[in-house]
C-alpha atoms as a PDB file:
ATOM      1  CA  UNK A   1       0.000   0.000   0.000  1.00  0.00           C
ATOM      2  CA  UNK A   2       2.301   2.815   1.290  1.00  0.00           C
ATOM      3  CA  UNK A   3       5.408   3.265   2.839  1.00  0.00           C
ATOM      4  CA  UNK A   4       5.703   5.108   6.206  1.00  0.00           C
ATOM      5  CA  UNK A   5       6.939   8.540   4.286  1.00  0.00           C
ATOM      6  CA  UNK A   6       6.804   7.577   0.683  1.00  0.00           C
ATOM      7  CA  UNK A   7       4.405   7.695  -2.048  1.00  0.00           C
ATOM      8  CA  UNK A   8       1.020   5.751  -1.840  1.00  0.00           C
ATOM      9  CA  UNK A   9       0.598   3.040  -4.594  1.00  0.00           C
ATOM     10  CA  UNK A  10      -0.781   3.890  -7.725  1.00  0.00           C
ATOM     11  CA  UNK A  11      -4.832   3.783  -7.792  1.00  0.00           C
ATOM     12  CA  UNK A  12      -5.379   3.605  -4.046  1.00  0.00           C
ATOM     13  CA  UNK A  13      -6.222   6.017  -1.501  1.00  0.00           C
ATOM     14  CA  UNK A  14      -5.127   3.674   1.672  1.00  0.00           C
ATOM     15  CA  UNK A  15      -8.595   2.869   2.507  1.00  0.00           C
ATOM     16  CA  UNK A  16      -9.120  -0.438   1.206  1.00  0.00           C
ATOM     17  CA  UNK A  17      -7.833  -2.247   3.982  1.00  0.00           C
ATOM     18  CA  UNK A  18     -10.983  -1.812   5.829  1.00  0.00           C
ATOM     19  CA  UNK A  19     -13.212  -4.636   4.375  1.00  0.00           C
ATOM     20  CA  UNK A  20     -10.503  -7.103   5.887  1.00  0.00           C
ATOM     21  CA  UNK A  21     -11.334  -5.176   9.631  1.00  0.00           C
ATOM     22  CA  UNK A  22     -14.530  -6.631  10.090  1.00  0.00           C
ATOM     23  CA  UNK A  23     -15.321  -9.265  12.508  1.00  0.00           C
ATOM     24  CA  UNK A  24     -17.592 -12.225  11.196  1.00  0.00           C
ATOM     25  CA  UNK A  25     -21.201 -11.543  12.343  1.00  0.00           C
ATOM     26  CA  UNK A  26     -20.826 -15.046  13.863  1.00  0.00           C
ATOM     27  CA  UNK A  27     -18.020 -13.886  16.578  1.00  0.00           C
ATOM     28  CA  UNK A  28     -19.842 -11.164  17.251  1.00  0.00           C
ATOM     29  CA  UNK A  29     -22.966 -13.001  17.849  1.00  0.00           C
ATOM     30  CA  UNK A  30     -21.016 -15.270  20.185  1.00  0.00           C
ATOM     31  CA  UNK A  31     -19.931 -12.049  21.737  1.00  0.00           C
ATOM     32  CA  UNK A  32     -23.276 -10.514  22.745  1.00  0.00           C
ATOM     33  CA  UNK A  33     -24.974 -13.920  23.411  1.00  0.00           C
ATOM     34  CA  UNK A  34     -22.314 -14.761  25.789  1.00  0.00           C
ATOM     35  CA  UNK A  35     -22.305 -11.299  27.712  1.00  0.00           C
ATOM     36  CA  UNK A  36     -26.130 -11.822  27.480  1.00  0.00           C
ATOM     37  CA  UNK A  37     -26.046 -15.195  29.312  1.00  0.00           C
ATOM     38  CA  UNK A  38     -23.891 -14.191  31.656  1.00  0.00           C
ATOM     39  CA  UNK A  39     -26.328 -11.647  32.779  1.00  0.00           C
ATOM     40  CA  UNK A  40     -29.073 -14.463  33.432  1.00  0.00           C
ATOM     41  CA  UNK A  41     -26.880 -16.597  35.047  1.00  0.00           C
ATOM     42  CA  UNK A  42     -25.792 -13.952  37.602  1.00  0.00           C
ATOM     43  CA  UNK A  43     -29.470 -13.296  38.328  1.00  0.00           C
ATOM     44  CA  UNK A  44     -30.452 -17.431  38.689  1.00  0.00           C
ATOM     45  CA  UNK A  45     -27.780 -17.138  41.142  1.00  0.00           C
ATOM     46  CA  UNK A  46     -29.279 -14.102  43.094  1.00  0.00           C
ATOM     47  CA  UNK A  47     -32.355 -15.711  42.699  1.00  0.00           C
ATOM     48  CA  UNK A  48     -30.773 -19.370  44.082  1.00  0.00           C
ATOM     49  CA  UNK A  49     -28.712 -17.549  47.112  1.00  0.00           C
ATOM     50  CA  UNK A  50     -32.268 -15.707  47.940  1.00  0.00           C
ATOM     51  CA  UNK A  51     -33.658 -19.602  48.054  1.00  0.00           C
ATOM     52  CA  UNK A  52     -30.623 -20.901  49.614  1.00  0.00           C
ATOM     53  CA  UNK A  53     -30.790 -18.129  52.346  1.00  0.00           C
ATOM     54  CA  UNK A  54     -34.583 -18.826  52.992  1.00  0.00           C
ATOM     55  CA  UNK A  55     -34.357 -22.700  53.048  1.00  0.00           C
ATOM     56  CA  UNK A  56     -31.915 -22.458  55.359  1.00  0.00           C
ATOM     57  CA  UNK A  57     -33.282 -20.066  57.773  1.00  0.00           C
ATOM     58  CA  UNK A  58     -36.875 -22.410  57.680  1.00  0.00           C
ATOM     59  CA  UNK A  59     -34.279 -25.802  58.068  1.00  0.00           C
ATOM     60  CA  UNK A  60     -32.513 -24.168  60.914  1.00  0.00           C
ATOM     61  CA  UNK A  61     -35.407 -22.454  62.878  1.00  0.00           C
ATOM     62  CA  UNK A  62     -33.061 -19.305  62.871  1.00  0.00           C
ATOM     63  CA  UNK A  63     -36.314 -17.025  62.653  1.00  0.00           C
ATOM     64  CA  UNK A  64     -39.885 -18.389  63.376  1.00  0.00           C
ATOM     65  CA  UNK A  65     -42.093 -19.648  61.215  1.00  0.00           C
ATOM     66  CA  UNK A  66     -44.416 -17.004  61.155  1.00  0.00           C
ATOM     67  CA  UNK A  67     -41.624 -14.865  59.512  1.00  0.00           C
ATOM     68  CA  UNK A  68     -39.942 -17.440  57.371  1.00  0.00           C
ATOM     69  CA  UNK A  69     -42.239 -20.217  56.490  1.00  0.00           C
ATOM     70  CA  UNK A  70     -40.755 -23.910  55.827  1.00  0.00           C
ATOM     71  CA  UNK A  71     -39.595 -24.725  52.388  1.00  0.00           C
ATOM     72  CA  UNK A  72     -42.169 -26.176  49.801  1.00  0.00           C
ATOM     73  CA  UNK A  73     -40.592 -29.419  48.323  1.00  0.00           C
ATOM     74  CA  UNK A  74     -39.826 -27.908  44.961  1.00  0.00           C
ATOM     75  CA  UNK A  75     -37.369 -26.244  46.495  1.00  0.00           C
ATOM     76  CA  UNK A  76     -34.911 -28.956  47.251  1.00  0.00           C
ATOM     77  CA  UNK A  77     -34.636 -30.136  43.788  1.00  0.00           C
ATOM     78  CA  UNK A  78     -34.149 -26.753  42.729  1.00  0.00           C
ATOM     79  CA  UNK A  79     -30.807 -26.319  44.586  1.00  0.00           C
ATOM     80  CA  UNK A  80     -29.339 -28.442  41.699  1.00  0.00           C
ATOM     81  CA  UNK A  81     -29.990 -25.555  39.202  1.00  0.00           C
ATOM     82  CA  UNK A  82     -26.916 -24.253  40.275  1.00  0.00           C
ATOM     83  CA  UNK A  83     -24.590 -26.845  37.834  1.00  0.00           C
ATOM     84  CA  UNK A  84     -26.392 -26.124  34.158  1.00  0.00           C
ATOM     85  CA  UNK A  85     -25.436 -22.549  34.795  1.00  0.00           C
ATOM     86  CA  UNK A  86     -21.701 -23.490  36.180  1.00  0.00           C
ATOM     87  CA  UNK A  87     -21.419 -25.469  32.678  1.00  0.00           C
ATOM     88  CA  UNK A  88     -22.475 -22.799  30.851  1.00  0.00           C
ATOM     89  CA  UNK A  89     -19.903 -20.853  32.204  1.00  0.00           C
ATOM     90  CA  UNK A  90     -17.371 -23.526  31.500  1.00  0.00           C
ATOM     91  CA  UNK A  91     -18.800 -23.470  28.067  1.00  0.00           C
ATOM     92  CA  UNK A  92     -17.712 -20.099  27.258  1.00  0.00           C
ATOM     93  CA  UNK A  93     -13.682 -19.962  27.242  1.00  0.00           C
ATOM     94  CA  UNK A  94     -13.288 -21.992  24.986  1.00  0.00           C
ATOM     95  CA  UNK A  95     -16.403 -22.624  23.103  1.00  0.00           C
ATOM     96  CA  UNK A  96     -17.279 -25.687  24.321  1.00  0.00           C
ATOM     97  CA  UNK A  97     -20.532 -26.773  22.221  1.00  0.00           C
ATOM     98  CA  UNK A  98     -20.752 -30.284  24.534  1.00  0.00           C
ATOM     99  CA  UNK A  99     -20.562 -28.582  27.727  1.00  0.00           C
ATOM    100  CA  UNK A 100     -23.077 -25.802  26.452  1.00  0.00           C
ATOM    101  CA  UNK A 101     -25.534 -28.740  25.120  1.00  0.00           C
ATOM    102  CA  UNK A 102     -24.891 -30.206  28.663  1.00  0.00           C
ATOM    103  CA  UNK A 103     -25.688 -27.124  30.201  1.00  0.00           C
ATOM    104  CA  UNK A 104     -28.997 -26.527  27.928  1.00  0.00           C
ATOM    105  CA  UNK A 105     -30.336 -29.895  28.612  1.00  0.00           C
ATOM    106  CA  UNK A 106     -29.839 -29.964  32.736  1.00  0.00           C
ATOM    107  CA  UNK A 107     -31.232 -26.520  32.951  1.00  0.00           C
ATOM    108  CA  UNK A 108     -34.687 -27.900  31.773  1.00  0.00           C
ATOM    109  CA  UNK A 109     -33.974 -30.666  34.233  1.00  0.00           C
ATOM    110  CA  UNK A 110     -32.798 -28.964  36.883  1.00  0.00           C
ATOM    111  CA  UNK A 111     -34.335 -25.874  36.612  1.00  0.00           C
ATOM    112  CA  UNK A 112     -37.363 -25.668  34.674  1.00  0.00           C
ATOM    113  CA  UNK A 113     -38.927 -29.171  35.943  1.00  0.00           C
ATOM    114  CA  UNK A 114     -38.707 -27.890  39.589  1.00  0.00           C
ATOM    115  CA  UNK A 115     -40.309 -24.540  38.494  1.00  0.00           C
ATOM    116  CA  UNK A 116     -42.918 -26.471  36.705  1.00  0.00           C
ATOM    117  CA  UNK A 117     -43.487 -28.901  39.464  1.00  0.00           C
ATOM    118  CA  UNK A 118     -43.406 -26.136  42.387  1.00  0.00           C
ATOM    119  CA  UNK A 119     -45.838 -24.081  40.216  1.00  0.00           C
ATOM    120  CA  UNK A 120     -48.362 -27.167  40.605  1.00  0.00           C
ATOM    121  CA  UNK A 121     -47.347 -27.706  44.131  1.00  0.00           C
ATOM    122  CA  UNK A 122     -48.216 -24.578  45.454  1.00  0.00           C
ATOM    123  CA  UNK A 123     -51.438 -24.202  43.312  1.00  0.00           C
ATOM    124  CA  UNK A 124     -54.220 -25.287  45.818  1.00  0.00           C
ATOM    125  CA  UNK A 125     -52.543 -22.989  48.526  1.00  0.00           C
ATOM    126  CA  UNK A 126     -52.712 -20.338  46.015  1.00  0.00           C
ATOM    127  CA  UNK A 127     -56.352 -20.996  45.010  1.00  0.00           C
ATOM    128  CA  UNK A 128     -57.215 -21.003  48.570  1.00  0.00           C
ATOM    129  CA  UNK A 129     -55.429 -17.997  49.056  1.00  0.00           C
ATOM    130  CA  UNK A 130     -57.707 -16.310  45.775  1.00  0.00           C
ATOM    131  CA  UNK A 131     -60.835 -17.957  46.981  1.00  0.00           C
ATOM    132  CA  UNK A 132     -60.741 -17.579  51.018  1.00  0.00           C
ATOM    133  CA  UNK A 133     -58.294 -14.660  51.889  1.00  0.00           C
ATOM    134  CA  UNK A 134     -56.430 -17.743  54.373  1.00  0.00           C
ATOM    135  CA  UNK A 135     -52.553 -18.222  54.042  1.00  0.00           C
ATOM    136  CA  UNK A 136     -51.128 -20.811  56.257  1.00  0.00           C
ATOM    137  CA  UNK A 137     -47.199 -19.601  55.287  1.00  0.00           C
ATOM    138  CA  UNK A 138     -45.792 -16.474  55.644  1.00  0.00           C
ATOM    139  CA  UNK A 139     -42.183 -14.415  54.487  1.00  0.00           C
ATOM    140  CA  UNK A 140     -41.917 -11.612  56.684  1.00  0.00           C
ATOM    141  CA  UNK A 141     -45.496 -10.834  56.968  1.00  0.00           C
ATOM    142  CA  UNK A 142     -46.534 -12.058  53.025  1.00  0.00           C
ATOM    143  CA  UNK A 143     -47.736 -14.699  52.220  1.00  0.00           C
ATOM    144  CA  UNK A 144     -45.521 -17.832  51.405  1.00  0.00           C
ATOM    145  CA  UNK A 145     -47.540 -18.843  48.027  1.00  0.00           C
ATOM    146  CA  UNK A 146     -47.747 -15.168  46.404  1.00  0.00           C
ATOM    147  CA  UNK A 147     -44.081 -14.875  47.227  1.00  0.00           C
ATOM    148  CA  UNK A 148     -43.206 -17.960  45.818  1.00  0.00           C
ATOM    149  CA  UNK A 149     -44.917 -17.786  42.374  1.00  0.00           C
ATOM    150  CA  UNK A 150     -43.452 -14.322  42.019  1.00  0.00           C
ATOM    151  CA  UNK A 151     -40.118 -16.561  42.621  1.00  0.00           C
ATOM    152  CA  UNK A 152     -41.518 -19.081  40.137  1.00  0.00           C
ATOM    153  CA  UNK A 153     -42.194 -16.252  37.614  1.00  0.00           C
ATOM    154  CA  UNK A 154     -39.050 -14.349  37.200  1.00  0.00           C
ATOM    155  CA  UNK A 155     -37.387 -17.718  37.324  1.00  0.00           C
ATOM    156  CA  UNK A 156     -38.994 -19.176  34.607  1.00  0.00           C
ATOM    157  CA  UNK A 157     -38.387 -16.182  32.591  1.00  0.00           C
ATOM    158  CA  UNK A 158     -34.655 -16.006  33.337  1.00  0.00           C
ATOM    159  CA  UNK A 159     -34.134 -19.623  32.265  1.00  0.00           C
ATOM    160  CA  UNK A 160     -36.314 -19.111  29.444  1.00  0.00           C
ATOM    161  CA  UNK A 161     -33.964 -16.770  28.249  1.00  0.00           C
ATOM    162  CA  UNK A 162     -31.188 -18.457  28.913  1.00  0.00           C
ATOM    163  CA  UNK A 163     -32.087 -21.493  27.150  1.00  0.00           C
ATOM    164  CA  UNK A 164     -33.343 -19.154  23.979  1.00  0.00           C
ATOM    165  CA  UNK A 165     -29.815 -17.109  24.251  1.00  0.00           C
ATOM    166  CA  UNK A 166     -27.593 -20.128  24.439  1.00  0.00           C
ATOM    167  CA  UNK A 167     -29.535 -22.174  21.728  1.00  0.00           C
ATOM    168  CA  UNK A 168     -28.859 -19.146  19.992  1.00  0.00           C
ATOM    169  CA  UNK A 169     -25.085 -18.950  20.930  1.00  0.00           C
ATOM    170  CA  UNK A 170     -25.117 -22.937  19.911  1.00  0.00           C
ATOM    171  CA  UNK A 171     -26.113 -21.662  16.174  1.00  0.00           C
ATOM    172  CA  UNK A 172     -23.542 -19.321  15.661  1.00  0.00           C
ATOM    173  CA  UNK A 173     -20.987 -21.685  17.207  1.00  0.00           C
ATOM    174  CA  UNK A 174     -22.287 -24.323  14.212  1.00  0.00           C
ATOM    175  CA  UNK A 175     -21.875 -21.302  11.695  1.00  0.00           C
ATOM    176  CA  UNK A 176     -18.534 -20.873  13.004  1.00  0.00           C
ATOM    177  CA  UNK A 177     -17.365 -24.718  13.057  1.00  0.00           C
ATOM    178  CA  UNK A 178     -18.941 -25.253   9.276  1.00  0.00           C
ATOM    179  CA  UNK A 179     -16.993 -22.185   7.528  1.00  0.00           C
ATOM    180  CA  UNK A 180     -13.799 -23.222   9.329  1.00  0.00           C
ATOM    181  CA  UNK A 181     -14.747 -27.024   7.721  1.00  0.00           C
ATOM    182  CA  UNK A 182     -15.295 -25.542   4.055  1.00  0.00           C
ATOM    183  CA  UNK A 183     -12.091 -24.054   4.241  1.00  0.00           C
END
């Protein structure tokens, strides 16, 4: 093209260069969907200490029961929803497609099916609650169901998203592999 101080090459104005300064759509993509993921998986994990904190304050009797009800059963299996989101993150360095696929498929295991199961769980409490005015559980003065379905709510949406954003991120890691492979 040019020299530091000399003359520019015939027919060019140095500008040409810039088509080759573009980064594939697909990296990009990978870029944003991974930042994006991240995001959700720091909220599951709010959302799992705020679980953790209130299963073990019902477990331990550190506060009674009138302020901190006992832990609905869904709960338990819930706790587990903490290792999809650890492989995700594993996923990410390097991208790892089997540890995201891993990570995709325990999240509806580990993390949707409790959601699903506590949201039917909790449902006669919460009819009686619509129905009656009566709540039997109560977290700090509110009542155990409504709380928990609000739980159950913004759950489901974050792993929602997290499952559309990495099946997502899975695609353009495909896109990625099969232009490497025509190459």
């Amino acid at each position: 093209m040019a020299s530091r101080g000399g003359p520019r090459a015939a027919g060019t104005d140095g500008s040409d260069f810039q088509h080759r300064e573009r980064v594939a759509s697909h990296y990009q993509m990978s870029v944003t969907l991974k930042s994006e993921i991240k995001k959700l998986i720091y909220m599951h994990v709010v959302i799992w200490l705020l679980l953790l904190a209130q299963m073990v304050v019902g477990q331990l009797k550190l506060l009674p029961h009138d302020q901190v009800a006992m832990p609905y059963q869904w709960e338990y299996p819930y706790l587990l929803s903490i290792l999809p989101s650890l492989l995700g993150l594993l996923s990410f360095p390097r991208n790892n497609i089997s540890y995201l696929v891993l990570s995709m498929i325990s999240t509806g295991l580990f993390s949707v099916a409790p959601l699903i199961y506590g949201a039917m769980e909790m449902f006669p409490m919460a009819q009686q609650l619509y129905r009656h005015g009566k709540a039997y559980r109560f977290i700090f003065g509110f009542s155990a169901v409504s709380v928990m379905y609000l739980v159950v709510v913004v759950a489901a949406q974050v792993h929602g998203w997290q499952l559309y954003y990495s099946k997502k991120l899975l695609d353009s890691w495909f896109t990625s592999t099969q232009e490497k492979k025509k190459k």
